[in-house]
C-alpha atoms as a PDB file:
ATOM      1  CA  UNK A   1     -29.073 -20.023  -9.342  1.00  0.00           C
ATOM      2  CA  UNK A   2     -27.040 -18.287 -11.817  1.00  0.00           C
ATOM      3  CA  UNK A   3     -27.869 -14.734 -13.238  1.00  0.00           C
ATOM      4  CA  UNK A   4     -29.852 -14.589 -16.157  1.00  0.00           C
ATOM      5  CA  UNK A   5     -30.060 -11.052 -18.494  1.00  0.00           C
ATOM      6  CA  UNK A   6     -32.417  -8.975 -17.279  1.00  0.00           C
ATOM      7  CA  UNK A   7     -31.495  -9.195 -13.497  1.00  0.00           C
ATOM      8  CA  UNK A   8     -30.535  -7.112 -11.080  1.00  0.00           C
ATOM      9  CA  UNK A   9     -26.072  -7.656  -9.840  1.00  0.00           C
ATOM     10  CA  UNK A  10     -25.742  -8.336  -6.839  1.00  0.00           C
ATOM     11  CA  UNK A  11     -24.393  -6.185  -3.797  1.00  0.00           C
ATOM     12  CA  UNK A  12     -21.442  -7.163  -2.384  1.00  0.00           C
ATOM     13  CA  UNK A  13     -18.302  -5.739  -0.896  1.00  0.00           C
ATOM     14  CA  UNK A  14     -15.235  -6.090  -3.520  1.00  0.00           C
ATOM     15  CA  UNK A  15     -11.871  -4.047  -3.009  1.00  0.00           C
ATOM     16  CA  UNK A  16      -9.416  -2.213  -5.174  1.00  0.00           C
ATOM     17  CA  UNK A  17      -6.197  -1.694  -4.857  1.00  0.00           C
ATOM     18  CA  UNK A  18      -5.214   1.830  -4.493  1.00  0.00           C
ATOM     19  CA  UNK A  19      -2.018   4.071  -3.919  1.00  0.00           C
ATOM     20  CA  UNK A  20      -2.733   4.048  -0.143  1.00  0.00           C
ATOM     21  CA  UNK A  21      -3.609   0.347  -0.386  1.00  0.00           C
ATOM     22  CA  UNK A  22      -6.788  -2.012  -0.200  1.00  0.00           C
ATOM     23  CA  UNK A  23     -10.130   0.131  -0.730  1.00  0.00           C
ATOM     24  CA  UNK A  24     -13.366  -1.469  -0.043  1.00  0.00           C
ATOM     25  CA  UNK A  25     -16.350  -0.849  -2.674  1.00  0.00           C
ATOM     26  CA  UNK A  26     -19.540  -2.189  -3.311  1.00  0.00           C
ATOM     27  CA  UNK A  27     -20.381  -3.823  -6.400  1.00  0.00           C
ATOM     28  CA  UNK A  28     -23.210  -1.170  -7.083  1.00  0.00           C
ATOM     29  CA  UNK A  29     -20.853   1.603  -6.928  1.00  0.00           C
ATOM     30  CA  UNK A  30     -18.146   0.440  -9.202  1.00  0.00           C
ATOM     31  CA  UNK A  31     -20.835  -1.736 -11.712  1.00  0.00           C
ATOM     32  CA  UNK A  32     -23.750  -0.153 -11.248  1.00  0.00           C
ATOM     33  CA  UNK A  33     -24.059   3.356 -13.449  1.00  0.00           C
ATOM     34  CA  UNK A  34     -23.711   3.943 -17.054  1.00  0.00           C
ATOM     35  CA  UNK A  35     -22.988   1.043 -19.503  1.00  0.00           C
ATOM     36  CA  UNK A  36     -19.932  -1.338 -18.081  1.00  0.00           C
ATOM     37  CA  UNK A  37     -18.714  -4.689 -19.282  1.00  0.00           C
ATOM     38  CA  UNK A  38     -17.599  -6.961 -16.598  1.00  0.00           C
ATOM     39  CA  UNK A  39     -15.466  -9.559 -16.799  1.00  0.00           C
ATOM     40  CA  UNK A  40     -14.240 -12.811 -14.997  1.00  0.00           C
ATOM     41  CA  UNK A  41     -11.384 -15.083 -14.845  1.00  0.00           C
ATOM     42  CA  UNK A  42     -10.510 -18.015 -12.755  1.00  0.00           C
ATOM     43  CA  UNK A  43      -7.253 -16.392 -11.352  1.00  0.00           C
ATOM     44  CA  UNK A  44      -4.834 -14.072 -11.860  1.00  0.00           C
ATOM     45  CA  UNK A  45      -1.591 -14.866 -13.311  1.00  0.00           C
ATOM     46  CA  UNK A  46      -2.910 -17.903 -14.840  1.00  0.00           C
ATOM     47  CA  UNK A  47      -1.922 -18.735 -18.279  1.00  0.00           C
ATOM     48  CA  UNK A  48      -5.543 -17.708 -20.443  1.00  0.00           C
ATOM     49  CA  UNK A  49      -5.991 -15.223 -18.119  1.00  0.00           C
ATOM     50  CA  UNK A  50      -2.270 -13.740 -18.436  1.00  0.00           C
ATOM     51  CA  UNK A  51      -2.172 -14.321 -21.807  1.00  0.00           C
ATOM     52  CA  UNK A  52      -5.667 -13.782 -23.741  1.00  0.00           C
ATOM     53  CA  UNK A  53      -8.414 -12.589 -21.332  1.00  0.00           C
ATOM     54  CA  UNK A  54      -7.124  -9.444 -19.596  1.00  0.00           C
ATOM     55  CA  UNK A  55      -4.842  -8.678 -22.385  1.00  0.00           C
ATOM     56  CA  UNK A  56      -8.140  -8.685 -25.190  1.00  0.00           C
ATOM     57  CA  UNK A  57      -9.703  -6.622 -23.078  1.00  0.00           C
ATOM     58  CA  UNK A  58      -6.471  -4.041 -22.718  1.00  0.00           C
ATOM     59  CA  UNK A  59      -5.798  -3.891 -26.259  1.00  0.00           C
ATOM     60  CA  UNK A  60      -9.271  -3.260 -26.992  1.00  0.00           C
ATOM     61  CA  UNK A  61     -10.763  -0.705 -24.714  1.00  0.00           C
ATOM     62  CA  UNK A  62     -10.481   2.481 -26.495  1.00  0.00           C
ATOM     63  CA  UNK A  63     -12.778   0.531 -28.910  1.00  0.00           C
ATOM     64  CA  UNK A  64     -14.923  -1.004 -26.402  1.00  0.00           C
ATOM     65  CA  UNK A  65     -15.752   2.399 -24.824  1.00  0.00           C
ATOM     66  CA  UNK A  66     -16.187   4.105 -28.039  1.00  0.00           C
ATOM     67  CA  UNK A  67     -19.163   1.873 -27.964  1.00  0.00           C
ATOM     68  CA  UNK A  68     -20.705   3.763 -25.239  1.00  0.00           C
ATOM     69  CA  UNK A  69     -18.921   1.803 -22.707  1.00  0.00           C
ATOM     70  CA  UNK A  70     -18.269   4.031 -19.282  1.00  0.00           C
ATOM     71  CA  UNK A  71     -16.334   1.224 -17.374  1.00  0.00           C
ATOM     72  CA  UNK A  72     -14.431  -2.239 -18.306  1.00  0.00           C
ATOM     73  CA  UNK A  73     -13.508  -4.226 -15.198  1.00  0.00           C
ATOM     74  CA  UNK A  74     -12.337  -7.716 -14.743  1.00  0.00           C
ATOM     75  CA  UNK A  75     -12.940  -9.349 -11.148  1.00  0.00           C
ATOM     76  CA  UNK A  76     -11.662 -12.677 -10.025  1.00  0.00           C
ATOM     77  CA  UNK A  77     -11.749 -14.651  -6.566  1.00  0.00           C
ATOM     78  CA  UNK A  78      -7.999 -12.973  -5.560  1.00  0.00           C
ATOM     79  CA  UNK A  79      -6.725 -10.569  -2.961  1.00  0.00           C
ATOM     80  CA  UNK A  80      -6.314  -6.934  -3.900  1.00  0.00           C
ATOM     81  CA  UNK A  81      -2.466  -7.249  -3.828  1.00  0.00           C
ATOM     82  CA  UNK A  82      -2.461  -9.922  -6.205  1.00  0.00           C
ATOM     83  CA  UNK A  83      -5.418  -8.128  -8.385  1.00  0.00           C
ATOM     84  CA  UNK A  84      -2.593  -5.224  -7.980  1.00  0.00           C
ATOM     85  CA  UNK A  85       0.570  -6.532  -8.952  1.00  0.00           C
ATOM     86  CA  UNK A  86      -1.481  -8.210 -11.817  1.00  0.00           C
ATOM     87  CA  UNK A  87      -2.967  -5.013 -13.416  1.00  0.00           C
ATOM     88  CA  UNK A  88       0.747  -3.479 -12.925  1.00  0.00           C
ATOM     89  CA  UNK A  89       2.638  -6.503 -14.471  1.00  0.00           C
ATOM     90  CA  UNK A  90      -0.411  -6.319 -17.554  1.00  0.00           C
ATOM     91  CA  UNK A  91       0.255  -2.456 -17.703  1.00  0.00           C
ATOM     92  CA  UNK A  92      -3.690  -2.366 -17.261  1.00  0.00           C
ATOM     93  CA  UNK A  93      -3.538   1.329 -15.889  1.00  0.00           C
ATOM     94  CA  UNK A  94      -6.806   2.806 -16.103  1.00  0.00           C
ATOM     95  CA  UNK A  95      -8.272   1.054 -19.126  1.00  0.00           C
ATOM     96  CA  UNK A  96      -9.604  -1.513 -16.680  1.00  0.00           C
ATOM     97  CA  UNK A  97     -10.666  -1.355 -13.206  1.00  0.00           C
ATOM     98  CA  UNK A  98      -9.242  -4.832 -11.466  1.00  0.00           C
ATOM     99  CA  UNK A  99     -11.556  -6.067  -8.551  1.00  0.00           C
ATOM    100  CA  UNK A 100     -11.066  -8.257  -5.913  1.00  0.00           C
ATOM    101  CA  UNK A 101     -13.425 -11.093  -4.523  1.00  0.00           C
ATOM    102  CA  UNK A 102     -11.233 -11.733  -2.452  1.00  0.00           C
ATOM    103  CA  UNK A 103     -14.268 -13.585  -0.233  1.00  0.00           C
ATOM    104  CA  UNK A 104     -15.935 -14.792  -3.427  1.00  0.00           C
ATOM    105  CA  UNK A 105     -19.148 -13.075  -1.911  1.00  0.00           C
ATOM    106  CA  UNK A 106     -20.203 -11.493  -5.229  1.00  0.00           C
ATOM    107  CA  UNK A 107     -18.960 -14.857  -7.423  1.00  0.00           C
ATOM    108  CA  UNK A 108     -21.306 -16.602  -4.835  1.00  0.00           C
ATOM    109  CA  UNK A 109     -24.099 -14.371  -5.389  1.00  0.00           C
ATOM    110  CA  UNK A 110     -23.905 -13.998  -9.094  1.00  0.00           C
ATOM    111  CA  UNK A 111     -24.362 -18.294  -9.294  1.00  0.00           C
ATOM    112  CA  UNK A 112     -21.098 -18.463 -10.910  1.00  0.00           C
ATOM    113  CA  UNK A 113     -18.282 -20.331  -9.128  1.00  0.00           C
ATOM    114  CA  UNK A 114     -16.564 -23.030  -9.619  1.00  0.00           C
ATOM    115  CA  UNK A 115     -14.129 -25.727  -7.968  1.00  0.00           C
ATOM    116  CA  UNK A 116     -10.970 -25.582  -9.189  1.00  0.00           C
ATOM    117  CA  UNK A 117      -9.960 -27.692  -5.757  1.00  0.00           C
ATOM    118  CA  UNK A 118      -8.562 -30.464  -8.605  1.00  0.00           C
ATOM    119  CA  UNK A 119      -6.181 -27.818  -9.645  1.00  0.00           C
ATOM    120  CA  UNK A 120      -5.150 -26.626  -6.202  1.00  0.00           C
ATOM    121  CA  UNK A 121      -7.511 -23.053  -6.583  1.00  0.00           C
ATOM    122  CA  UNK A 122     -10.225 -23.647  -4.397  1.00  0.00           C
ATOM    123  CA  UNK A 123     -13.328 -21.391  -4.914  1.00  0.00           C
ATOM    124  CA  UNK A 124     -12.990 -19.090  -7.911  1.00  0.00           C
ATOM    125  CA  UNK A 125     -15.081 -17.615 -10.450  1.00  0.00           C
ATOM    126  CA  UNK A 126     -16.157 -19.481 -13.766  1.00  0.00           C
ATOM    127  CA  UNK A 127     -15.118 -17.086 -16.575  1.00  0.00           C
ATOM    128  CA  UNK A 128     -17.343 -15.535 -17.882  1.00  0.00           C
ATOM    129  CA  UNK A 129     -18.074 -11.971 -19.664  1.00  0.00           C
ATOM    130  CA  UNK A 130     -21.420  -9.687 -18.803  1.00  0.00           C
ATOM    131  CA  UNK A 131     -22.351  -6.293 -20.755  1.00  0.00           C
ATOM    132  CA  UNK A 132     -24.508  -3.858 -17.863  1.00  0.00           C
ATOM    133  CA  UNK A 133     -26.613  -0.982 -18.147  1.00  0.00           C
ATOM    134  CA  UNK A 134     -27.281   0.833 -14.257  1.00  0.00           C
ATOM    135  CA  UNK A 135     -26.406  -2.568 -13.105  1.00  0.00           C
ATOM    136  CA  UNK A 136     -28.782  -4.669 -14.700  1.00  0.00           C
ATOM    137  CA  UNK A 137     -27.108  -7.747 -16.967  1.00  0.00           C
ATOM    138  CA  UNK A 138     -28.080  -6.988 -20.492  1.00  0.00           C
ATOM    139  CA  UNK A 139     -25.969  -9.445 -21.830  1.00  0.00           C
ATOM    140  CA  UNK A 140     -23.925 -12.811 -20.404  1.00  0.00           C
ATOM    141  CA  UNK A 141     -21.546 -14.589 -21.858  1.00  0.00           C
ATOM    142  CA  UNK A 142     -20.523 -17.707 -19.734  1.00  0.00           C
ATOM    143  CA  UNK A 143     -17.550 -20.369 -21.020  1.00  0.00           C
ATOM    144  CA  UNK A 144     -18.964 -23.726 -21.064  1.00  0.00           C
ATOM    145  CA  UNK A 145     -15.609 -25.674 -21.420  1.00  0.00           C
ATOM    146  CA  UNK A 146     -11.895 -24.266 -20.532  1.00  0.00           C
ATOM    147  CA  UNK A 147     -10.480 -21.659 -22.509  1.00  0.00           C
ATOM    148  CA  UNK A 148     -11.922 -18.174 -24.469  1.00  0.00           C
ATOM    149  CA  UNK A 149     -14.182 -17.847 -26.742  1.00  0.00           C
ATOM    150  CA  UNK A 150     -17.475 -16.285 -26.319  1.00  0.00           C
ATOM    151  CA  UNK A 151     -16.097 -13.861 -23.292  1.00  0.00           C
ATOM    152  CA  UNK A 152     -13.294 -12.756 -24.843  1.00  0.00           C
ATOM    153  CA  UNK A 153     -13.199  -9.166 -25.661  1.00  0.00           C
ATOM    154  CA  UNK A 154     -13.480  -9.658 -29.699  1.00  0.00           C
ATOM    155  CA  UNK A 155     -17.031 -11.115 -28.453  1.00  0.00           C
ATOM    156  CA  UNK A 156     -17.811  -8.220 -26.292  1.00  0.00           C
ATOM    157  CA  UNK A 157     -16.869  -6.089 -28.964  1.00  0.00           C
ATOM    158  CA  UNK A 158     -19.220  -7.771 -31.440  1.00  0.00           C
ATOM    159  CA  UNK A 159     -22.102  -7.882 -29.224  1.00  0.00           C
ATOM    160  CA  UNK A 160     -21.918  -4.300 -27.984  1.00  0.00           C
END
């Protein structure tokens, strides 16, 4: 069952990458207090992904948190060193928190994988964008065909 606005995230064990390397968190602890938007794409280093998602979301954070908006993070079904290198090579630096589900535990949870087996991927995330307040979805903004629209972070922007 997928989440629906007005539920609860889940808890699940994500990781960071830090200086000192891998660092596990729980989902309530980096989602869960103040106002956040989350957001998900299919992989890192992917083309949309590379190019639009993460990127929209760079550009646009000092606007997006001038909107009340404590954290921005972007989580996808990758290992921390590849979450990592990815916020590095998108010069992400500390407008956006990069979590791995590495497991897909909290993808699982949330109702919102996918197969991408057909493209060699596996399990990963559908992409998708959610706005949070103390961990609760207040909005969700799920793609229904490949590509960005609706979760981009123009569409954040406007809804916040």
């Amino acid at each position: 069952m997928t989440i629906a606005v007005g539920d609860r995230i889940p808890e699940a064990q994500l990781r960071i990458m830090t200086d000192e390397g891998p660092r596990p968190v729980s989902s309530s602890e980096v989602l869960g207090e103040g106002k956040v938007v989350l957001f998900a794409v299919p992989g890192a280093f992917t083309p949309t992904c590379s190019d639009h998602h993460l990127p929209g979301f760079v550009v646009r954070a000092d606007e997006i948190k001038a909107k009340g908006v404590a954290t921005i993070a972007c989580i996808a079904v990758n290992d921390p060193f590849v979450m990592g290198a990815w916020g590095h090579d998108q010069k992400v630096g500390d407008r956006v928190s990069m979590l791995s589900d590495g497991n897909g535990e909290f993808t699982r949870l949330m109702g919102l994988e996918m197969d991408g087996s057909a493209f060699g991927l596996g399990s990963r995330s559908q992409r998708y964008a959610a706005i949070l307040e103390d961990g609760v979805v207040r909005a969700l903004f799920v793609e229904e065909k490949p590509g960005l629209d609706v979760s981009s972070a123009e569409s954040v922007l406007a809804a916040l």
